[in-house]
Protein backbone atom coordinates (compact mmCIF):
# COMPACT_ATOMS: atom_id res chain seq x y z
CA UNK A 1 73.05 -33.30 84.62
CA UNK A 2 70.16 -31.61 85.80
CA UNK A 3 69.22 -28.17 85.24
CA UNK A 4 66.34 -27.16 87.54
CA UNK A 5 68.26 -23.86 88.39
CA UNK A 6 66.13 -23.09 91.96
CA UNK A 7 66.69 -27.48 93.12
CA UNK A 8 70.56 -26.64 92.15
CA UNK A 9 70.72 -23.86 94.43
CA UNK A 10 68.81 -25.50 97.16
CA UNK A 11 71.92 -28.61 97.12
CA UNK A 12 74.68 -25.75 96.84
CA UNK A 13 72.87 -23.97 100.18
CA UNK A 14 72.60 -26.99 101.72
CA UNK A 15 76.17 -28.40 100.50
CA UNK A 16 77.38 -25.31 102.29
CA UNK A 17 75.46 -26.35 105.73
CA UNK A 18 77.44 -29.54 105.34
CA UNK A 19 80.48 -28.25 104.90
CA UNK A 20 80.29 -25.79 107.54
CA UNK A 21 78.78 -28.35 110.16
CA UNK A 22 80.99 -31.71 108.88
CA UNK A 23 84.13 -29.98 107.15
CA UNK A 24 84.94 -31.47 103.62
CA UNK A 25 85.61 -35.16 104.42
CA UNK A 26 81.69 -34.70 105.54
CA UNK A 27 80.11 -33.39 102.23
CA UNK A 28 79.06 -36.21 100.59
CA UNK A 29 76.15 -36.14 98.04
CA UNK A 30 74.40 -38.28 100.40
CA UNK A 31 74.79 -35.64 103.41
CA UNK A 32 73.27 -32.52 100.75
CA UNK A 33 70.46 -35.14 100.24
CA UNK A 34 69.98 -35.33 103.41
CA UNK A 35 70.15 -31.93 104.63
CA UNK A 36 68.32 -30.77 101.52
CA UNK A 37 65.26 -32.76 102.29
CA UNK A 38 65.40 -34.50 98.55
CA UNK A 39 65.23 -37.94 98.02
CA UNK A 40 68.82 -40.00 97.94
CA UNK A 41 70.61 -39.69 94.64
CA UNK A 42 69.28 -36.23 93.99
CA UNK A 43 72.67 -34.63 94.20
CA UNK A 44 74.44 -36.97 92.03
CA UNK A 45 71.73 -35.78 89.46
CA UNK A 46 73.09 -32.04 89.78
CA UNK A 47 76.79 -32.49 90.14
CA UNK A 48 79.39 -34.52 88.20
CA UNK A 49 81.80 -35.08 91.03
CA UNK A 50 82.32 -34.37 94.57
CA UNK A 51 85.36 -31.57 93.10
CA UNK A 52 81.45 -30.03 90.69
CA UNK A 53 80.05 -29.57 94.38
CA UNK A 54 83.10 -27.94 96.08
CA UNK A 55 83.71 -25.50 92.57
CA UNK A 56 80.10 -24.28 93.11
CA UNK A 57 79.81 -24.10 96.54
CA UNK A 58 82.83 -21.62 96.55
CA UNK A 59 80.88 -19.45 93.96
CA UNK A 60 77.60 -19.57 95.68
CA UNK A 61 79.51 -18.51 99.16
CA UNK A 62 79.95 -15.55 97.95
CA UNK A 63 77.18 -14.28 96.38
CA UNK A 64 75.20 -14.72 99.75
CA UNK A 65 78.12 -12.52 101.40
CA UNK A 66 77.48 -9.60 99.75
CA UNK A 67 75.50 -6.89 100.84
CA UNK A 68 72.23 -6.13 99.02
CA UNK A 69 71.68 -2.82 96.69
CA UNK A 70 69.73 -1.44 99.83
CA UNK A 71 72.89 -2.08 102.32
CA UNK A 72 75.07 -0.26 99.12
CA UNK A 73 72.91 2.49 98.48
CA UNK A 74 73.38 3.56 102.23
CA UNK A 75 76.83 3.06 102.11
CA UNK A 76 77.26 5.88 100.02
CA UNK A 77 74.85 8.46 101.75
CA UNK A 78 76.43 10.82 104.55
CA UNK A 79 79.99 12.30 104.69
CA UNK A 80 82.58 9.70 104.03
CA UNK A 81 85.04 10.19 106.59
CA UNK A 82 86.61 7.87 109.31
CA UNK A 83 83.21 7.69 111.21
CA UNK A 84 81.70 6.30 107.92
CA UNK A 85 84.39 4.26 107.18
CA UNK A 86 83.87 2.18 110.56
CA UNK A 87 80.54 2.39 110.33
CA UNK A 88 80.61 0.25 106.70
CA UNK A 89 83.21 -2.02 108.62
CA UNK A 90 81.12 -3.10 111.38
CA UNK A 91 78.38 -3.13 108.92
CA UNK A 92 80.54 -5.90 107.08
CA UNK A 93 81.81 -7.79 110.00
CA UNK A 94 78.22 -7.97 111.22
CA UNK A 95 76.39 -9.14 107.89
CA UNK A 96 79.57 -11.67 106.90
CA UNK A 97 79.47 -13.14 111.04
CA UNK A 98 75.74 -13.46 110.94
CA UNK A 99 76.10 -15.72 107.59
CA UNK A 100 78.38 -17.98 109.94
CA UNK A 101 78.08 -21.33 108.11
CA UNK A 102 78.65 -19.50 104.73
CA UNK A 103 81.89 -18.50 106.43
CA UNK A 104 83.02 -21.25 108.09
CA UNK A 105 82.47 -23.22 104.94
CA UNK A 106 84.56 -20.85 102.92
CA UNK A 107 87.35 -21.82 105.61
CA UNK A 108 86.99 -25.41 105.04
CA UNK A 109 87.15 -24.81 101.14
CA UNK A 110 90.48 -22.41 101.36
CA UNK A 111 91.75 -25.45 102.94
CA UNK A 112 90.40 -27.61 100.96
CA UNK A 113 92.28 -25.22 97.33
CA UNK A 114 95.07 -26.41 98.33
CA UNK A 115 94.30 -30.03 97.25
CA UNK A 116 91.59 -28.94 94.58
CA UNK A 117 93.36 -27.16 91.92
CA UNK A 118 90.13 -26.31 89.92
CA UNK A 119 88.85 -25.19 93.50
CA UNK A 120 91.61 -23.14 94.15
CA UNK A 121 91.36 -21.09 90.66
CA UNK A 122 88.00 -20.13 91.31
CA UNK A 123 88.42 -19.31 94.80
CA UNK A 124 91.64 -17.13 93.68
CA UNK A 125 89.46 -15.44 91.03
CA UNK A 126 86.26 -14.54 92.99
CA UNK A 127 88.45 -13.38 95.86
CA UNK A 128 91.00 -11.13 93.84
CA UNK A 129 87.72 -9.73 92.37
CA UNK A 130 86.30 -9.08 95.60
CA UNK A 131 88.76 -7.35 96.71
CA UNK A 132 89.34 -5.69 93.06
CA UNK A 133 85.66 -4.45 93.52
CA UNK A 134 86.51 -3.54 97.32
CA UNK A 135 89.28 -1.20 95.97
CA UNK A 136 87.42 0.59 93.54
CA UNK A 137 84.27 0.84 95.27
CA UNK A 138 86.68 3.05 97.85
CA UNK A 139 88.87 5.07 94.39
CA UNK A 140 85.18 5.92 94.14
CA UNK A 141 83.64 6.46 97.53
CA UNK A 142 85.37 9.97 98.66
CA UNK A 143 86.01 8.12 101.65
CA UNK A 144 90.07 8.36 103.63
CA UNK A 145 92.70 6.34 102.73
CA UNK A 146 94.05 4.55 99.66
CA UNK A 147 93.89 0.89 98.20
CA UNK A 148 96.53 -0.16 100.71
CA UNK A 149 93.90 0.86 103.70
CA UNK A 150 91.59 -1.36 101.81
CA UNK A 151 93.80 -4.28 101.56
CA UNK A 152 95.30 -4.27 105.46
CA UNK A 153 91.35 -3.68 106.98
CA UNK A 154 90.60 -6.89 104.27
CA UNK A 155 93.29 -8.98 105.69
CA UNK A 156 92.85 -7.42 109.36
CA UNK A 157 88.85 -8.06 109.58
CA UNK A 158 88.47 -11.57 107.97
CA UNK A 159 90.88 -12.53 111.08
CA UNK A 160 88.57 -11.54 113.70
CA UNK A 161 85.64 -12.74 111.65
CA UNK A 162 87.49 -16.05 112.15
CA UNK A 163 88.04 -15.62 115.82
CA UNK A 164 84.45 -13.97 116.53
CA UNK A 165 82.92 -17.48 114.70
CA UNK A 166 85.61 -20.23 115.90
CA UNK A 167 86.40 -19.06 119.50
CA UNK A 168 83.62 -16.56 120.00
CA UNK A 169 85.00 -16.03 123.69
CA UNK A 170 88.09 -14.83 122.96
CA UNK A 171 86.77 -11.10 122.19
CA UNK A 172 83.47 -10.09 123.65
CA UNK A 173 81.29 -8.16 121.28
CA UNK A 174 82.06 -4.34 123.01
CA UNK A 175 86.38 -5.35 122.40
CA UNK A 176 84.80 -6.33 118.62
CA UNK A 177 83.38 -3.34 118.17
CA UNK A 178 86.58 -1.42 119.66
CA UNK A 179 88.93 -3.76 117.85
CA UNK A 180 87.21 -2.74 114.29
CA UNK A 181 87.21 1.19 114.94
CA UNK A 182 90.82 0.89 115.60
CA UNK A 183 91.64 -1.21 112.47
CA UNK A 184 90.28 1.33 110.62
CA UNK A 185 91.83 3.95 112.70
CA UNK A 186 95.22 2.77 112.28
CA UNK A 187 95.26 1.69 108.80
CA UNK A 188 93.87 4.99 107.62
CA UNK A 189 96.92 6.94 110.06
CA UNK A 190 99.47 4.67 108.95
């Protein structure tokens, strides 16, 4: 295998294009060739198998979906109240809907777990630690509500992240906007 660490990342980027563009039956190392620009065969250099690709596609998903140190530096400036707390939520629907293919590839790889099994762990681990990290950023925070808030706005948002990027016409961006200050609203009140 190859180990040019900057070419690898450049497949896995363009692996998640694929994905998001031709689902999984479309990511073939020759597609990532081709959408990476590199000459044919260069993915087969960088990943064993096609189940190599989809393992560290699902890892590199996720590190372009969260926010930088600048986005979590402001996230803890201000009073945290229930104004802040939608605030950070629209902030997150916003940054993980304008990363649409990384998104809409991580849908076709949760589907895609539950064929993969090696998939499937590491999509289980770097999920439950997301949300692990979600939780305790918010012990820490001083903002309202407890894990539970955490976990129902978690399951809540990702659903209309899904319906903002697969049937965008469904909501329009002002019933968006409403939709995630009540989520918060409600699961802080509950």
């Amino acid at each position: 295998m190859r180990s040019n660490p900057e070419r690898r990342q450049a497949l896995i980027d363009a692996a998640i294009e694929v994905l998001a563009r031709e689902g999984a039956r479309g990511l073939t190392f020759r597609a990532v060739d081709a959408e990476a620009a590199v000459p044919p065969g260069t993915a087969s250099n960088y990943f064993a198998n096609r189940d190599d690709l989809f393992t560290q596609v699902g890892g590199r998903i996720y590190e372009r979906l969260l926010p930088d140190e600048a986005a979590i530096a402001r996230s803890r400036e201000g009073v945290q109240d229930e104004t802040r707390y939608a605030e950070l939520m629209h902030e997150l629907v916003d940054r993980v809907s304008a990363f649409n293919s990384g998104y809409l590839a991580l849908l076709e790889l949760r589907l895609e777990s539950t064929r993969r099994p090696e998939l499937r762990a590491v999509l289980t681990k770097r999920i439950r630690e997301d949300i692990d990290a979600n939780i305790g950023y918010h012990a820490t925070s001083g903002l309202p509500g407890d894990s539970t808030s955490v976990v129902l706005l978690y399951l809540t948002l990702n659903w209309l992240i899904v319906e903002r990027l697969t049937l965008p016409d469904i909501f329009t961006e002002q019933e968006i906007h409403e939709l995630v200050d009540a989520a918060v609203r409600r699961s802080l009140n509950a």
